[in-house]
C-alpha atoms as a PDB file:
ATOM      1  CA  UNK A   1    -143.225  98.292-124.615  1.00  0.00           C
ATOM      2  CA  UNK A   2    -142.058 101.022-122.310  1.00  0.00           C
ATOM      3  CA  UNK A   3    -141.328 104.305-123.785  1.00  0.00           C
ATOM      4  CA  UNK A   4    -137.523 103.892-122.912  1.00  0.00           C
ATOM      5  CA  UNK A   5    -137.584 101.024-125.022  1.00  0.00           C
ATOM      6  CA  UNK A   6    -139.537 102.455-127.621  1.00  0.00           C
ATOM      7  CA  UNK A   7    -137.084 105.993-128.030  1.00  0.00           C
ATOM      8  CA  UNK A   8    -133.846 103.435-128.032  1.00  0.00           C
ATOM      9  CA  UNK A   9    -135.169 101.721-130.523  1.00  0.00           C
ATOM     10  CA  UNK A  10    -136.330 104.476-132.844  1.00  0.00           C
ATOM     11  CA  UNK A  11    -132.868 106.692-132.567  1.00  0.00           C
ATOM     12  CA  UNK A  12    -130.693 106.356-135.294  1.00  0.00           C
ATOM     13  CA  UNK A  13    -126.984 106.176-134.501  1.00  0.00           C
ATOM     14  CA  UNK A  14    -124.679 107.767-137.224  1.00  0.00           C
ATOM     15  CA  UNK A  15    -121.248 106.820-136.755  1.00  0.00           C
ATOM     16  CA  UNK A  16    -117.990 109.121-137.097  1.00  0.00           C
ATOM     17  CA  UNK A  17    -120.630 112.393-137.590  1.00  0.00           C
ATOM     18  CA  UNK A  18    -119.877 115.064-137.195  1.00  0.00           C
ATOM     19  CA  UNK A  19    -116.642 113.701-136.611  1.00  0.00           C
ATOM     20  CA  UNK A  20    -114.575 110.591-136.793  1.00  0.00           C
ATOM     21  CA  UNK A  21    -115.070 108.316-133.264  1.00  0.00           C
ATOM     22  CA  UNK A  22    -118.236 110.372-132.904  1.00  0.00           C
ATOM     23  CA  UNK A  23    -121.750 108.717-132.979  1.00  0.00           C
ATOM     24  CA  UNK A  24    -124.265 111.213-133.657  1.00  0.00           C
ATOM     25  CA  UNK A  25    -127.712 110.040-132.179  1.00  0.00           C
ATOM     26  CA  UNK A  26    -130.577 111.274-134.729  1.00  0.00           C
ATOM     27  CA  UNK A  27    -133.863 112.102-133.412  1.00  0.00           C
ATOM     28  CA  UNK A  28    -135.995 112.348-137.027  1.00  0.00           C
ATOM     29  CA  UNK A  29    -137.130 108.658-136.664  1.00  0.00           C
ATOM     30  CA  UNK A  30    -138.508 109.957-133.379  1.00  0.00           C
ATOM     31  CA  UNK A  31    -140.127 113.036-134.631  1.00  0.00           C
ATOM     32  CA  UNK A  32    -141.688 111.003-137.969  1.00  0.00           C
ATOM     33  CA  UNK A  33    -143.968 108.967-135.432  1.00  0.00           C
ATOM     34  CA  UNK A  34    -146.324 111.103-133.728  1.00  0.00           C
ATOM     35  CA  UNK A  35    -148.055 108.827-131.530  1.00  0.00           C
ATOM     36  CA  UNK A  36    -144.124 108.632-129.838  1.00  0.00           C
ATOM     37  CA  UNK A  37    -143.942 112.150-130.072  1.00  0.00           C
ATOM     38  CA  UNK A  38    -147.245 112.456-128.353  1.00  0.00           C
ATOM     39  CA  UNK A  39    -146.408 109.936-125.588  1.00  0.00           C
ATOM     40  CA  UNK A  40    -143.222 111.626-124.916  1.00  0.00           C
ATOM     41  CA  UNK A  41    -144.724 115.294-124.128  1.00  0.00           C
ATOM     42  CA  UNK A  42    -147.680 113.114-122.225  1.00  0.00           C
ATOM     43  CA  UNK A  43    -144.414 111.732-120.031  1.00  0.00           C
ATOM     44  CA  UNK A  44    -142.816 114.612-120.019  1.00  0.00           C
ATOM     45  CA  UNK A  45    -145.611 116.673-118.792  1.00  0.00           C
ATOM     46  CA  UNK A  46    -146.897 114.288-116.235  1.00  0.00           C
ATOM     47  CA  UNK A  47    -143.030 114.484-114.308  1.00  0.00           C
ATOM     48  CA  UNK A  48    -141.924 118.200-114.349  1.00  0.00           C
ATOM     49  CA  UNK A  49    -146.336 119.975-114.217  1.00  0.00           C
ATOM     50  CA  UNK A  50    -145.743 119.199-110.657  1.00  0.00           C
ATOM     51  CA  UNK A  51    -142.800 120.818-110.528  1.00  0.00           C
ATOM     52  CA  UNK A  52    -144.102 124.272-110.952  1.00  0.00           C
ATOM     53  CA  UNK A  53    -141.528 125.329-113.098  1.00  0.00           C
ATOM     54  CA  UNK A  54    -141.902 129.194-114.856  1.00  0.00           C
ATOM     55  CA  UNK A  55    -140.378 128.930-117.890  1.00  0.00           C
ATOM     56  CA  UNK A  56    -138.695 125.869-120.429  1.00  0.00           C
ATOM     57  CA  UNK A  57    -135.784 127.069-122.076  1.00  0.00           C
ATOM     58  CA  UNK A  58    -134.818 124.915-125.570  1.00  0.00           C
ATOM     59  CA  UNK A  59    -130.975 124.895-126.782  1.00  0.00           C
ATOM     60  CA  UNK A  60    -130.876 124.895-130.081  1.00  0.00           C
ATOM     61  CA  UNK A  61    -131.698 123.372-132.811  1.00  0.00           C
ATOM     62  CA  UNK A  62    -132.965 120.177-131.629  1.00  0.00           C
ATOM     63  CA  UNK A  63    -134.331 121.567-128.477  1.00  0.00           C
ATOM     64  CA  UNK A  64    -136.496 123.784-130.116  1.00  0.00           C
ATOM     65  CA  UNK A  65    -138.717 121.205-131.328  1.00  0.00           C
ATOM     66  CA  UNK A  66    -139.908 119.221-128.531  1.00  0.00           C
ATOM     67  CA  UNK A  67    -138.742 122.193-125.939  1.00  0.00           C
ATOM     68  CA  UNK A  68    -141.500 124.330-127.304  1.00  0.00           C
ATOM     69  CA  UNK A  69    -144.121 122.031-127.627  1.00  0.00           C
ATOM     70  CA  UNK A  70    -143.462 120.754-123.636  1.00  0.00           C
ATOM     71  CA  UNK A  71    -143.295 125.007-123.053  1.00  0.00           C
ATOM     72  CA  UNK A  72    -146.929 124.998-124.910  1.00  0.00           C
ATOM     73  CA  UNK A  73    -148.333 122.073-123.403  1.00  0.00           C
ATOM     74  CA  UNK A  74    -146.979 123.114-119.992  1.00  0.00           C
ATOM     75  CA  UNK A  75    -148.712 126.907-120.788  1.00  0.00           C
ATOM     76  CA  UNK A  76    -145.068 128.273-119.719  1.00  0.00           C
ATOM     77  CA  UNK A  77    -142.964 131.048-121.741  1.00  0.00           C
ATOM     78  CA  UNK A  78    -140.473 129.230-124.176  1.00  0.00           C
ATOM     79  CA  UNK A  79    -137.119 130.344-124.444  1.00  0.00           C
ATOM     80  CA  UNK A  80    -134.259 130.083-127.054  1.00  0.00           C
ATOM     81  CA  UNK A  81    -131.102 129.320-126.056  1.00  0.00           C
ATOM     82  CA  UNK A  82    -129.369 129.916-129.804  1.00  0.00           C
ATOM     83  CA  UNK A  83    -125.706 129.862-131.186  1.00  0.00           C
ATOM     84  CA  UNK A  84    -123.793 132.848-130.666  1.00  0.00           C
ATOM     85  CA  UNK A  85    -124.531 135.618-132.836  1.00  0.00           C
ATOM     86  CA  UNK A  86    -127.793 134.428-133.910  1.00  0.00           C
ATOM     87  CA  UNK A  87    -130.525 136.519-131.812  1.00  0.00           C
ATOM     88  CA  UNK A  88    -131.559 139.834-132.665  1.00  0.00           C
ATOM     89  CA  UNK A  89    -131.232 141.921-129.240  1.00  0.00           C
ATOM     90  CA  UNK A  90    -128.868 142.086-126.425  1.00  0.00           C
ATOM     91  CA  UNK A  91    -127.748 138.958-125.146  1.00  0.00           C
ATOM     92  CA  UNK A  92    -124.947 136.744-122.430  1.00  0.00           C
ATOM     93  CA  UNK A  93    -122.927 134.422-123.963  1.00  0.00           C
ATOM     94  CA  UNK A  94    -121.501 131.134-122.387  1.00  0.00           C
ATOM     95  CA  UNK A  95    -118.795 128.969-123.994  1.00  0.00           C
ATOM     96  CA  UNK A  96    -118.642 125.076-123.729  1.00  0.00           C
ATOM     97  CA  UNK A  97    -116.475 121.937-124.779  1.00  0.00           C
ATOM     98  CA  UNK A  98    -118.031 119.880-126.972  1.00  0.00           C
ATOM     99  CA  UNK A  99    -116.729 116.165-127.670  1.00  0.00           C
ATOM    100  CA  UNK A 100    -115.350 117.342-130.756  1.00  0.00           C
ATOM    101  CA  UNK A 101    -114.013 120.740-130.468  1.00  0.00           C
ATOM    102  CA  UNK A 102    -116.013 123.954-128.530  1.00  0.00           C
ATOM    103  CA  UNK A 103    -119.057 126.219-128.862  1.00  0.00           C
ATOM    104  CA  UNK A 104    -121.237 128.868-127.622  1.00  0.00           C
ATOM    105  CA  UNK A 105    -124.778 129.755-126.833  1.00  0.00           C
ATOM    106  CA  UNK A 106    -126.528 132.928-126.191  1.00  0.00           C
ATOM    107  CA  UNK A 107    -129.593 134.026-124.989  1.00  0.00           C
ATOM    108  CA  UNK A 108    -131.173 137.101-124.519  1.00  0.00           C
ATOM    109  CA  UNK A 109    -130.616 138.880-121.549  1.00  0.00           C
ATOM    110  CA  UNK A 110    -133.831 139.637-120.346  1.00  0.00           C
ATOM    111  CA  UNK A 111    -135.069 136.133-121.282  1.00  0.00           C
ATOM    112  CA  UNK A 112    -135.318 134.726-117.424  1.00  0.00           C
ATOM    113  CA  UNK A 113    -136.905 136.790-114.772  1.00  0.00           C
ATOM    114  CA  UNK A 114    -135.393 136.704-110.982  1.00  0.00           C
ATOM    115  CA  UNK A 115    -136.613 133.622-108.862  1.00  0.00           C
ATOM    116  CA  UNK A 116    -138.059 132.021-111.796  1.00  0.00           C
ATOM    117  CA  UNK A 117    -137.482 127.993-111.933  1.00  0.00           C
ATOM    118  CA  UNK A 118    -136.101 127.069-115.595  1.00  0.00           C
ATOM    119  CA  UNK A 119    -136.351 123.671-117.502  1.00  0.00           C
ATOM    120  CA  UNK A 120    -133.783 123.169-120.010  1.00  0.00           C
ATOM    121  CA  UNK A 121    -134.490 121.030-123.086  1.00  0.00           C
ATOM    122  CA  UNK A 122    -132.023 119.276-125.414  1.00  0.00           C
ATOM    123  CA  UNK A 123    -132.682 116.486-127.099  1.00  0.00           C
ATOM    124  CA  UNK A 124    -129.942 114.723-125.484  1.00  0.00           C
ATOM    125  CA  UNK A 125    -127.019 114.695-124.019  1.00  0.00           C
ATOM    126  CA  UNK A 126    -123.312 113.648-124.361  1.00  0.00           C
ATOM    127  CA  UNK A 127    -121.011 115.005-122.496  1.00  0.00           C
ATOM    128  CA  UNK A 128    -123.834 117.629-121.258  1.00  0.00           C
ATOM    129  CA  UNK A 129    -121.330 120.507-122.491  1.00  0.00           C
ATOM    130  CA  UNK A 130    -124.696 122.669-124.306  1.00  0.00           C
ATOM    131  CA  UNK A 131    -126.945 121.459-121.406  1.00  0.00           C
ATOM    132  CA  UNK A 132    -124.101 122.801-118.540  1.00  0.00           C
ATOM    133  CA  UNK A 133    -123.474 125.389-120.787  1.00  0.00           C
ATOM    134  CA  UNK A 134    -127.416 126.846-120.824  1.00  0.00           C
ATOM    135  CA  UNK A 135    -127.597 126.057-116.897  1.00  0.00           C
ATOM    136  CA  UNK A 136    -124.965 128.499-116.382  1.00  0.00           C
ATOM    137  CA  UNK A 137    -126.557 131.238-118.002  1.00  0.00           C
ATOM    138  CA  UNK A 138    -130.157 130.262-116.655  1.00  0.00           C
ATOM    139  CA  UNK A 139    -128.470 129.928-113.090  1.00  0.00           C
ATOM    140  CA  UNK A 140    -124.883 131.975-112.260  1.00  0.00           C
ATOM    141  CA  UNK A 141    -122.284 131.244-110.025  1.00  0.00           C
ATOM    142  CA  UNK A 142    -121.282 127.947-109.091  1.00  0.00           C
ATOM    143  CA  UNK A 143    -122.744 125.576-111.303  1.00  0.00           C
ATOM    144  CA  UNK A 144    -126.165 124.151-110.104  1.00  0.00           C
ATOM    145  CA  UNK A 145    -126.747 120.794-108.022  1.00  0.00           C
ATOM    146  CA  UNK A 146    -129.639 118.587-109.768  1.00  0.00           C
ATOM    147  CA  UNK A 147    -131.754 117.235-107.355  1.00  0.00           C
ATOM    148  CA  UNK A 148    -131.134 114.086-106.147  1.00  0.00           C
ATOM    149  CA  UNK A 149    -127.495 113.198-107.908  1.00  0.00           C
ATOM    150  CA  UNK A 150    -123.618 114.925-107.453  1.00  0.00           C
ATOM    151  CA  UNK A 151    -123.109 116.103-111.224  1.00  0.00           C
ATOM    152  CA  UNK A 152    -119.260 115.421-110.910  1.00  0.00           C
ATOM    153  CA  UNK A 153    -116.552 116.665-112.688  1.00  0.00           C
ATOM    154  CA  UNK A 154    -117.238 117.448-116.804  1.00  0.00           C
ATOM    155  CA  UNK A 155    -114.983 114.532-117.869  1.00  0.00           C
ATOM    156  CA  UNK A 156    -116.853 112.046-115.511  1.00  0.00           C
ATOM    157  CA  UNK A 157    -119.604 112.462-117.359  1.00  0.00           C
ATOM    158  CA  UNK A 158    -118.424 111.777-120.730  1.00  0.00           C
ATOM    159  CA  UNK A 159    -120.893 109.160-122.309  1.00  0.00           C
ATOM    160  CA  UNK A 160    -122.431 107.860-119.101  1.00  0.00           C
ATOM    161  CA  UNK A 161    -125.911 109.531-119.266  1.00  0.00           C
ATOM    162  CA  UNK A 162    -128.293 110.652-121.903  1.00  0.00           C
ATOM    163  CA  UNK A 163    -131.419 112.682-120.447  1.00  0.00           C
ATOM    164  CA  UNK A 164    -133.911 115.031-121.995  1.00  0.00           C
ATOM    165  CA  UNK A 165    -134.197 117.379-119.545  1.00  0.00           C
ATOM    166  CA  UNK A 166    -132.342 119.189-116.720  1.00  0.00           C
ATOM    167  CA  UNK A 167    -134.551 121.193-113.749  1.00  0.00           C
ATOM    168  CA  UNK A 168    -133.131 124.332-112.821  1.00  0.00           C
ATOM    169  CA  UNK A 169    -133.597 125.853-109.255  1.00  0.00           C
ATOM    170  CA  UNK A 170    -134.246 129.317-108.803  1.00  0.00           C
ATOM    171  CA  UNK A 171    -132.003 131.736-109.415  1.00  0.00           C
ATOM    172  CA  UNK A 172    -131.850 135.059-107.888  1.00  0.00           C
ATOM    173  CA  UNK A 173    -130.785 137.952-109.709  1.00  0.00           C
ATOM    174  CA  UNK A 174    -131.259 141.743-109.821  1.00  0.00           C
ATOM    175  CA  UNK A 175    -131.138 144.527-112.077  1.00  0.00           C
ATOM    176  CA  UNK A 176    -131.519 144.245-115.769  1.00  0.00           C
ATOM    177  CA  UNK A 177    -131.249 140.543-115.951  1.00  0.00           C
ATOM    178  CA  UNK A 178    -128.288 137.808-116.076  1.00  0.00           C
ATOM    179  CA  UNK A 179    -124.801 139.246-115.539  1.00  0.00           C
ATOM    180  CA  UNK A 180    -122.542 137.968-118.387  1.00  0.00           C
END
């Protein structure tokens, strides 16, 4: 069975959570089988190693769990990108829409050093509000071009594409770190 295969059918859909008309995809049945877990990194590892990426970032919460083990087994610097408010020192803030209402992340401000290539990890995404929302801090100014598809407006992505990961080009910044 392909690992595609495998993930769809191990994700739990939750209907009208957190919200009504909302279906929350749950990734515990995922993370309870760790031969999946262990052929996802493998995957996951094999595409972005030759890459040459510097750092993985993780948004938070979900993020964090396979975002720091891919950081680990990548031997790259992990990075949390955290709800507002949450981390200790100084930090840039970036506010989203969310299917459901609106949000913000932080991360600390000295968390990405100039010309470094960034891979974000979420676990998923919906409308890619979080994931859009941590590329703009990882990479200012106009909002990033993936490689190899036109992003397109934030509506036209509503519910069309769930990935794990987002690469990040380089960004190029001076002084302290990430203007705000």
């Amino acid at each position: 069975m392909l690992l595609s295969q495998k993930l769809l059918a191990a994700i739990r859909n939750v209907p009208d959570y957190p919200t009504p008309g909302i279906v929350f995809k749950d990734i515990t049945p995922v993370l309870a089988d760790p031969a999946l877990v262990t052929e996802i990194i493998t995957e996951l590892v094999t595409f972005y190693k030759p890459l040459q990426i510097d750092a993985v970032a993780g948004v938070e919460a979900r993020g964090f769990i396979l975002g720091s083990v891919l950081a680990h087994e990548l031997q790259k610097p992990f990075i949390p990108i955290r709800k507002a408010g949450k981390l200790p020192f100084e930090t840039i803030k970036q506010e989203y829409d969310l299917e459901y209402g609106t949000a913000a992340i932080e991360m600390h401000i000295d968390a990405i050093k100039p010309q470094w290539k960034v891979l974000i990890h979420d676990d998923l995404l919906a409308t890619g509000g979080t994931a859009g929302a941590a590329a703009g801090r990882a990479h200012p100014g106009p909002r990033p071009s993936w490689p190899g598809r036109d992003p397109g407006p934030a509506g036209a992505r509503r519910g069309r594409r769930r990935r794990r990961c987002q690469y990040v080009r380089p960004v190029q910044r001076g002084g302290r770190g990430i203007p705000a």
